[in-house]
C-alpha atoms as a PDB file:
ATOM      1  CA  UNK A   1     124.404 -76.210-131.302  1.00  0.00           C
ATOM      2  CA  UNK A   2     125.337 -74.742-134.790  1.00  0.00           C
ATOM      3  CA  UNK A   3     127.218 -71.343-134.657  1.00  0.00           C
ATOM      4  CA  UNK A   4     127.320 -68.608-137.819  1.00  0.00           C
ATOM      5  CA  UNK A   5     130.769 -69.372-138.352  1.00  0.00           C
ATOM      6  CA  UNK A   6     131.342 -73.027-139.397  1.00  0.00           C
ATOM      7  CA  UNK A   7     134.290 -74.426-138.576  1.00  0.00           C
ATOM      8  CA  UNK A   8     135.866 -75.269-142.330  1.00  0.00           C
ATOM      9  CA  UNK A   9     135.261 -71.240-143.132  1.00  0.00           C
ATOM     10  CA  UNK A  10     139.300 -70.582-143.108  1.00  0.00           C
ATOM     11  CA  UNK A  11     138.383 -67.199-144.206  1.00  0.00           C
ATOM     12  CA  UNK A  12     137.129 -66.673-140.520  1.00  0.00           C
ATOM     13  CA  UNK A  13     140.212 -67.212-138.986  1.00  0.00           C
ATOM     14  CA  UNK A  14     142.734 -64.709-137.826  1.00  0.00           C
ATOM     15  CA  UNK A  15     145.456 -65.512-140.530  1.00  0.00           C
ATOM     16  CA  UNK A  16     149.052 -66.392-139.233  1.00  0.00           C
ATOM     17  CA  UNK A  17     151.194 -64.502-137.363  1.00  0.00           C
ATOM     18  CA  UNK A  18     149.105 -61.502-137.721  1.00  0.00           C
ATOM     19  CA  UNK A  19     149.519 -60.391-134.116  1.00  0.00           C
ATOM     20  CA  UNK A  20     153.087 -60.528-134.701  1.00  0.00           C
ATOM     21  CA  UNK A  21     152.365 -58.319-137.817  1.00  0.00           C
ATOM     22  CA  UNK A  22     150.617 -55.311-136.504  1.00  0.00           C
ATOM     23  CA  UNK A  23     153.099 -55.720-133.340  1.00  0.00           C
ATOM     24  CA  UNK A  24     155.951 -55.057-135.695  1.00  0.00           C
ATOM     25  CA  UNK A  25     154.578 -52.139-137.098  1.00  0.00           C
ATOM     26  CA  UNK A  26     153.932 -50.720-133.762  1.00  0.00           C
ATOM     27  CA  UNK A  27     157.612 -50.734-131.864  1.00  0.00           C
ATOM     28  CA  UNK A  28     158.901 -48.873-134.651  1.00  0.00           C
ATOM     29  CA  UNK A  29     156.036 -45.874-134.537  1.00  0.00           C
ATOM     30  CA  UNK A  30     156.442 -45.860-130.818  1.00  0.00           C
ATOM     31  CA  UNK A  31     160.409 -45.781-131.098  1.00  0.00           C
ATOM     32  CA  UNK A  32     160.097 -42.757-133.481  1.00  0.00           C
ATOM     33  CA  UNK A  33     157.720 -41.409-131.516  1.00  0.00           C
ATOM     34  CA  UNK A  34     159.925 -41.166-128.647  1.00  0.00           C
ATOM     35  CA  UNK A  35     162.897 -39.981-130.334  1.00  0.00           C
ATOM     36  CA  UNK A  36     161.179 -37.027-131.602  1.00  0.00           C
ATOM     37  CA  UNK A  37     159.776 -36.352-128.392  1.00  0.00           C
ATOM     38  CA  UNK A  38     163.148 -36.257-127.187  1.00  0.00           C
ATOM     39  CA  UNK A  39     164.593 -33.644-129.512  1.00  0.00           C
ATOM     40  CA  UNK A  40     161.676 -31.079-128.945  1.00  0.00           C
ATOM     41  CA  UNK A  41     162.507 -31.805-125.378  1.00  0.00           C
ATOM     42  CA  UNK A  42     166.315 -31.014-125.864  1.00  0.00           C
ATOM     43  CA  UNK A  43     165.711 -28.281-128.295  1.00  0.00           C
ATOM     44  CA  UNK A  44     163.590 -26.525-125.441  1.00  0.00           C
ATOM     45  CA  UNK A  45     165.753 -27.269-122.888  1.00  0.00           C
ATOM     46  CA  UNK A  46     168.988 -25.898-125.092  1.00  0.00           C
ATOM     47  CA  UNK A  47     167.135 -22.681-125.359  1.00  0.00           C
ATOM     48  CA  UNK A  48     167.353 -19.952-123.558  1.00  0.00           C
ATOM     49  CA  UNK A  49     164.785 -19.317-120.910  1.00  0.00           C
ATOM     50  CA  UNK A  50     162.192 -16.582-121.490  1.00  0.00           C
ATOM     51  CA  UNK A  51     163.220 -13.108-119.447  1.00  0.00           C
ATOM     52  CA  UNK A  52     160.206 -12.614-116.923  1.00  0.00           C
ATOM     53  CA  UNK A  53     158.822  -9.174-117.585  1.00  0.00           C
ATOM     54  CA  UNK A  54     155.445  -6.909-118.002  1.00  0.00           C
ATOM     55  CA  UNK A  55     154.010  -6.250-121.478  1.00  0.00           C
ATOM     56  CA  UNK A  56     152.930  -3.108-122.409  1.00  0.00           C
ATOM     57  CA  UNK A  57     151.490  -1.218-125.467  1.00  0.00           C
ATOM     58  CA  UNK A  58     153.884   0.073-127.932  1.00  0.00           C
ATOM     59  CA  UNK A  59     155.276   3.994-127.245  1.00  0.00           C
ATOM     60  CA  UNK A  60     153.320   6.423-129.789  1.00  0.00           C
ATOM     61  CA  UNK A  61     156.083   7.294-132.523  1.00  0.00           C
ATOM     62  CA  UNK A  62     157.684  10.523-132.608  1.00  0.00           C
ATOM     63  CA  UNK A  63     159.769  12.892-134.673  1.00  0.00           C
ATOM     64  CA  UNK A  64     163.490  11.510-134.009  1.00  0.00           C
ATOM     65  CA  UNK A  65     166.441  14.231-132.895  1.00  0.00           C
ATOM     66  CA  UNK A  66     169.530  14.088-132.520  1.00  0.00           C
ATOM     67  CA  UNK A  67     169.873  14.222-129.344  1.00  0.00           C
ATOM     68  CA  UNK A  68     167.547  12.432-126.391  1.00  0.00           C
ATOM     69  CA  UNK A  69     166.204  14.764-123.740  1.00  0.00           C
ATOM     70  CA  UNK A  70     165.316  12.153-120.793  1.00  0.00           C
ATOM     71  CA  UNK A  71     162.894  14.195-118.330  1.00  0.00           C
ATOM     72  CA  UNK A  72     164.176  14.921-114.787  1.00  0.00           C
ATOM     73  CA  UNK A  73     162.781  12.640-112.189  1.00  0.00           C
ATOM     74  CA  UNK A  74     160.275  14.835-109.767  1.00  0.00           C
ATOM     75  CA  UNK A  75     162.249  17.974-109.509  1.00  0.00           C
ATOM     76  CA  UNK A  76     165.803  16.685-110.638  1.00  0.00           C
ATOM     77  CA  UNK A  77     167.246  18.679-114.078  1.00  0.00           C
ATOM     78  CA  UNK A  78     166.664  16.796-117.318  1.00  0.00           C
ATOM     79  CA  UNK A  79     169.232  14.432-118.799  1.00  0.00           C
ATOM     80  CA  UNK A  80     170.498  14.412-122.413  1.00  0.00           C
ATOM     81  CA  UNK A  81     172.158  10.923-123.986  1.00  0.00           C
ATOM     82  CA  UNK A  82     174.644  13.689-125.001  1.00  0.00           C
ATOM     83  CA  UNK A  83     175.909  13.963-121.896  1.00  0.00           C
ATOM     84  CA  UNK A  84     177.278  10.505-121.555  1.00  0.00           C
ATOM     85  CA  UNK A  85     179.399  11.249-124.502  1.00  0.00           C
ATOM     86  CA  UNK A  86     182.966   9.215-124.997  1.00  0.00           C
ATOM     87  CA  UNK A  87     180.931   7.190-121.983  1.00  0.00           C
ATOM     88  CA  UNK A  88     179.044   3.531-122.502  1.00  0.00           C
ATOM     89  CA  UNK A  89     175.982   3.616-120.842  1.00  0.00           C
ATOM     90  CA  UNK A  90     173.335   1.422-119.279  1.00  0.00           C
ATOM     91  CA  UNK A  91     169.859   2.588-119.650  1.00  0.00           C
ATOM     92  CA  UNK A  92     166.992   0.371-117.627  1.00  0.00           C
ATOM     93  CA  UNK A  93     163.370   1.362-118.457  1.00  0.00           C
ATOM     94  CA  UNK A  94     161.429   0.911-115.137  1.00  0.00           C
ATOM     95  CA  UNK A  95     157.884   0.966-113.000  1.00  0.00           C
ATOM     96  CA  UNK A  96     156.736   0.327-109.845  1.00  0.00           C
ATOM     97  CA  UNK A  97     153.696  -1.718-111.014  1.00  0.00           C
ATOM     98  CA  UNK A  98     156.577  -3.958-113.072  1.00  0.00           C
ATOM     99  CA  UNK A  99     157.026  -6.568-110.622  1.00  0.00           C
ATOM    100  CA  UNK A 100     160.268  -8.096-112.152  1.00  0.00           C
ATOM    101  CA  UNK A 101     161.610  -4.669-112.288  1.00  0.00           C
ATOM    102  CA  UNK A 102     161.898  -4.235-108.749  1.00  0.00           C
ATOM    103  CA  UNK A 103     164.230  -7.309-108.226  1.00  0.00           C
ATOM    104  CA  UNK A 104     166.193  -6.152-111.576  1.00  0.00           C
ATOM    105  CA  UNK A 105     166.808  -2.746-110.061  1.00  0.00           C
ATOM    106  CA  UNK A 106     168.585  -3.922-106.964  1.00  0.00           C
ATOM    107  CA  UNK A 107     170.704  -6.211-109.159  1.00  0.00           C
ATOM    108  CA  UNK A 108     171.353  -2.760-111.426  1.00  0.00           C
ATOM    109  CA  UNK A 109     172.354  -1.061-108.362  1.00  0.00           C
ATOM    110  CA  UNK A 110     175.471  -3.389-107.851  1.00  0.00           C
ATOM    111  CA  UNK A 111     176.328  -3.272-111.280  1.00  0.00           C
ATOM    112  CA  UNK A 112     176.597   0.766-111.319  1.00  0.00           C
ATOM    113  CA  UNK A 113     178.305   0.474-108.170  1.00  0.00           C
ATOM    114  CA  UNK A 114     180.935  -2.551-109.564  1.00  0.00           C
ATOM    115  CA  UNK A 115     181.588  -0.182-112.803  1.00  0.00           C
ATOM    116  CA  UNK A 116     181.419   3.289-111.254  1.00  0.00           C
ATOM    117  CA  UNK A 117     184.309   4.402-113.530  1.00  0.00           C
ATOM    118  CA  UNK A 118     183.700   2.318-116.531  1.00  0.00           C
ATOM    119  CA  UNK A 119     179.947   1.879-117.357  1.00  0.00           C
ATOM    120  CA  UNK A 120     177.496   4.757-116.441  1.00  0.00           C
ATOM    121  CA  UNK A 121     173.982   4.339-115.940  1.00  0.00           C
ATOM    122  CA  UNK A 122     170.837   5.472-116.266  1.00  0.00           C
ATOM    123  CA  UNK A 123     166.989   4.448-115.021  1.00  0.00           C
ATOM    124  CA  UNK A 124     163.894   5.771-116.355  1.00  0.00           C
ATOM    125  CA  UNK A 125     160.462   5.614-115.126  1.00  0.00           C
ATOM    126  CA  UNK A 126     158.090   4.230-117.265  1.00  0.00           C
ATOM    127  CA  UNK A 127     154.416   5.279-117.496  1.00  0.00           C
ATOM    128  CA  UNK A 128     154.125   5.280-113.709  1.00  0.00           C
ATOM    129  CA  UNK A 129     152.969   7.753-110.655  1.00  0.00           C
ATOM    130  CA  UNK A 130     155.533   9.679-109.030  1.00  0.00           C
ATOM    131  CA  UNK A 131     154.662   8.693-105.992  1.00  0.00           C
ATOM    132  CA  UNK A 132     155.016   5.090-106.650  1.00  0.00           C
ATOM    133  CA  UNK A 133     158.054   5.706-108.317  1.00  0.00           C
ATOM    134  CA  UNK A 134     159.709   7.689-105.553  1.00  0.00           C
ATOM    135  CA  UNK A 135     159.293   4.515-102.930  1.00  0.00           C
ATOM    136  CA  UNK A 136     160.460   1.870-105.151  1.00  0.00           C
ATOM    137  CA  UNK A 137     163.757   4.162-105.526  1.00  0.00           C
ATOM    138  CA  UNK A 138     164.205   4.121-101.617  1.00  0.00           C
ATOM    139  CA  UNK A 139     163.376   0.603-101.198  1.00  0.00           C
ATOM    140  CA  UNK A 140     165.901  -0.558-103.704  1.00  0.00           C
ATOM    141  CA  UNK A 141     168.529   1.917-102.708  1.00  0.00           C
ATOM    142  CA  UNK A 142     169.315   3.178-106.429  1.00  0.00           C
ATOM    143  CA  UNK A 143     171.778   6.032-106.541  1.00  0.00           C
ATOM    144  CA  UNK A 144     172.641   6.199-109.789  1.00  0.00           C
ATOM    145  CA  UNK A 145     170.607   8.797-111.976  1.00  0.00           C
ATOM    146  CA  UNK A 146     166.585   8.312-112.499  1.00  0.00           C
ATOM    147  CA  UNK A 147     164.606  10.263-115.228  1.00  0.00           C
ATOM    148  CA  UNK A 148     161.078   9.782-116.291  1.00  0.00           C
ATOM    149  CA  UNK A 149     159.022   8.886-119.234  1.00  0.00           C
ATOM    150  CA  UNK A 150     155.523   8.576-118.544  1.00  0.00           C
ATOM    151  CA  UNK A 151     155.076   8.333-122.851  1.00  0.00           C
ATOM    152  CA  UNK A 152     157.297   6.355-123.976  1.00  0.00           C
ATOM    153  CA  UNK A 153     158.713   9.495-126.170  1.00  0.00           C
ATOM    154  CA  UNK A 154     162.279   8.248-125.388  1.00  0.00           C
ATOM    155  CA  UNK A 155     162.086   4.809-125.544  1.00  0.00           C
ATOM    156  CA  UNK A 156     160.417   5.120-128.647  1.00  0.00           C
ATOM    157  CA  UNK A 157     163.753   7.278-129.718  1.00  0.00           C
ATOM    158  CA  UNK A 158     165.900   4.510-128.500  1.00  0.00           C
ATOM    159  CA  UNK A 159     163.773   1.948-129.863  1.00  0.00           C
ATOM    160  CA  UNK A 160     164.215   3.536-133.594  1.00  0.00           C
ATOM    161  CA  UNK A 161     167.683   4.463-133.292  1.00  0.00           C
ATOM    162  CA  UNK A 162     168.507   0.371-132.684  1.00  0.00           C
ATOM    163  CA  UNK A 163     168.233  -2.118-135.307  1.00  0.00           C
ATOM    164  CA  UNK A 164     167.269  -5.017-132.710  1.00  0.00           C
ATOM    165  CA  UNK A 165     163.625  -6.073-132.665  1.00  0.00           C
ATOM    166  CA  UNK A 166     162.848  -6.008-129.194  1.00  0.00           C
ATOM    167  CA  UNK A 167     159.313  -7.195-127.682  1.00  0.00           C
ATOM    168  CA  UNK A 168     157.546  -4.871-125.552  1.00  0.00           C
ATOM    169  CA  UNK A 169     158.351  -6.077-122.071  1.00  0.00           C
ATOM    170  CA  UNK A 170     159.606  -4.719-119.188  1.00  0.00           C
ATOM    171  CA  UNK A 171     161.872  -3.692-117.806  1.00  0.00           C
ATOM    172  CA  UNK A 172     163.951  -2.955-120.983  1.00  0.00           C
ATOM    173  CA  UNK A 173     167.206  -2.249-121.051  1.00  0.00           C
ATOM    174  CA  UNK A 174     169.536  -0.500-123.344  1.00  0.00           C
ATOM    175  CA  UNK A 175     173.328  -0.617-124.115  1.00  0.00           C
ATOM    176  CA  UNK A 176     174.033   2.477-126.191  1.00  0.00           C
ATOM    177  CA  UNK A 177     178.045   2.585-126.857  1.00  0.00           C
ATOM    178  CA  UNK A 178     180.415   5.829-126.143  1.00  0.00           C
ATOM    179  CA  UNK A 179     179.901   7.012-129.104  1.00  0.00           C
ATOM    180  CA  UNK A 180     175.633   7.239-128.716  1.00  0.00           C
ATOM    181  CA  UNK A 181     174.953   4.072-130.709  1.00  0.00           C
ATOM    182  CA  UNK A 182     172.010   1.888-129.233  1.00  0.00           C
ATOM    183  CA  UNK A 183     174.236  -1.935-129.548  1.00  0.00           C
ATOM    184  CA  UNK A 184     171.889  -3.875-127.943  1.00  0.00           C
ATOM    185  CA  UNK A 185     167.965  -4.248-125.905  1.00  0.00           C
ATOM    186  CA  UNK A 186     167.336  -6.448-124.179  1.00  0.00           C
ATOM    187  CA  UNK A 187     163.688  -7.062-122.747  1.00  0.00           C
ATOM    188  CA  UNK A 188     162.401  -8.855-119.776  1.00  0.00           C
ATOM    189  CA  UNK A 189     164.813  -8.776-116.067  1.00  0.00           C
ATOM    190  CA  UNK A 190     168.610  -9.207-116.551  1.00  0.00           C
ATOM    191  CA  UNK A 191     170.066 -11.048-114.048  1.00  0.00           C
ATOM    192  CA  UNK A 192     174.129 -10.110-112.357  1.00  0.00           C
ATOM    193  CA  UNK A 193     175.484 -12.343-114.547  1.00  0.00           C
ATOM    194  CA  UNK A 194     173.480 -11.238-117.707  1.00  0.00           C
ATOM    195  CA  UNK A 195     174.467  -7.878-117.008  1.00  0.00           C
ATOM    196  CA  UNK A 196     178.259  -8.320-116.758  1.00  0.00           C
ATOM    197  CA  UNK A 197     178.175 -10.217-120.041  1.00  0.00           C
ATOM    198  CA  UNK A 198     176.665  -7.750-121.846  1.00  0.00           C
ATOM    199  CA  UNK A 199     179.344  -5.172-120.898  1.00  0.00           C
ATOM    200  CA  UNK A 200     182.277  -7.103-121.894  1.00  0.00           C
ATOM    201  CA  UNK A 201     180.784  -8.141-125.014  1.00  0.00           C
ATOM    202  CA  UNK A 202     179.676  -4.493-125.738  1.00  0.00           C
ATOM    203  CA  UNK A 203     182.091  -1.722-123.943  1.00  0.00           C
END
């Protein structure tokens, strides 16, 4: 039985060693193809993890003061960032729909309480119902002072007093120095560690 192909048409054949040929140009492509899947993998793992948080929309802007008036929480007196003056402070923007703020605020607690005569600081309540608010205090045991900014107004202050871009994700924390300058935000939970770093490095 005749076939299409004879069998003197060379020109049918697979030439030479050309299995060997595309088999050579394949272990290098896979070999670089590994080794630059490695070094995205390293890069991400060398980078810092993302800070859980909440986004939210951007505070309205506002006519800067000199001073920040921070609302009194419920029927507390209202707090001025003039009032920490010649004294660091910590200042931890808050809700109680924030999930990642609730575990953040116990770990803020010990912090206030570990540098009670060093570090003072300060929680606000962000865009959130009093009522709320007042139960995620007493669950977390905060003591330290609590003021409220259901706007943003303050933030917003902070936010344009800093040079840092920070995203807009709570909870959001600021390190404003003894002398009223906003040194660092930081968005997304801090954890005990994160906190105590900042301080040295800052104050």
């Amino acid at each position: 039985m005749k076939t299409d192909t004879p069998d003197n048409d060379l020109a049918s054949l697979p030439e030479e060693g050309a299995g060997k040929g595309r088999l050579s140009i394949w272990i290098p492509t896979v070999f670089l193809v590994v080794f630059i899947a490695g070094s995205i993998f390293a890069g991400m793992r060398d980078r810092p993890a993302s800070r859980p948080g909440v986004e939210f929309s951007p505070p309205p802007a506002v006519d800067g003061g000199s001073d920040i008036v921070f609302e009194g929480f419920g029927d507390r007196a209202d707090i001025r960032l003039s009032d920490f003056e010649g004294t660091p402070v910590v200042i931890n923007y808050f809700a109680s729909w924030c999930a990642p703020c609730r575990k953040e605020m116990k770990v803020m607690q010990t912090a206030s309480a570990a540098y009670r005569d060093e570090v003072a600081f300060l929680g606000v309540n962000f865009r959130d119902l009093e009522d709320d608010a007042s139960e995620l205090i007493r669950t977390t045991r905060v003591t330290y002072p609590i003021a409220s900014d259901f706007k943003g107004t303050t933030m917003r202050q902070l936010l344009d007093r800093s040079e840092i871009k920070a995203r807009y994700l709570l909870p959001i924390t600021f390190f404003v120095d003894r002398n009223g300058a906003v040194v660092d935000v930081v968005s997304g939970a801090l954890s005990d560690s994160d906190i105590r770093q900042k301080i040295k490095l800052h104050f």
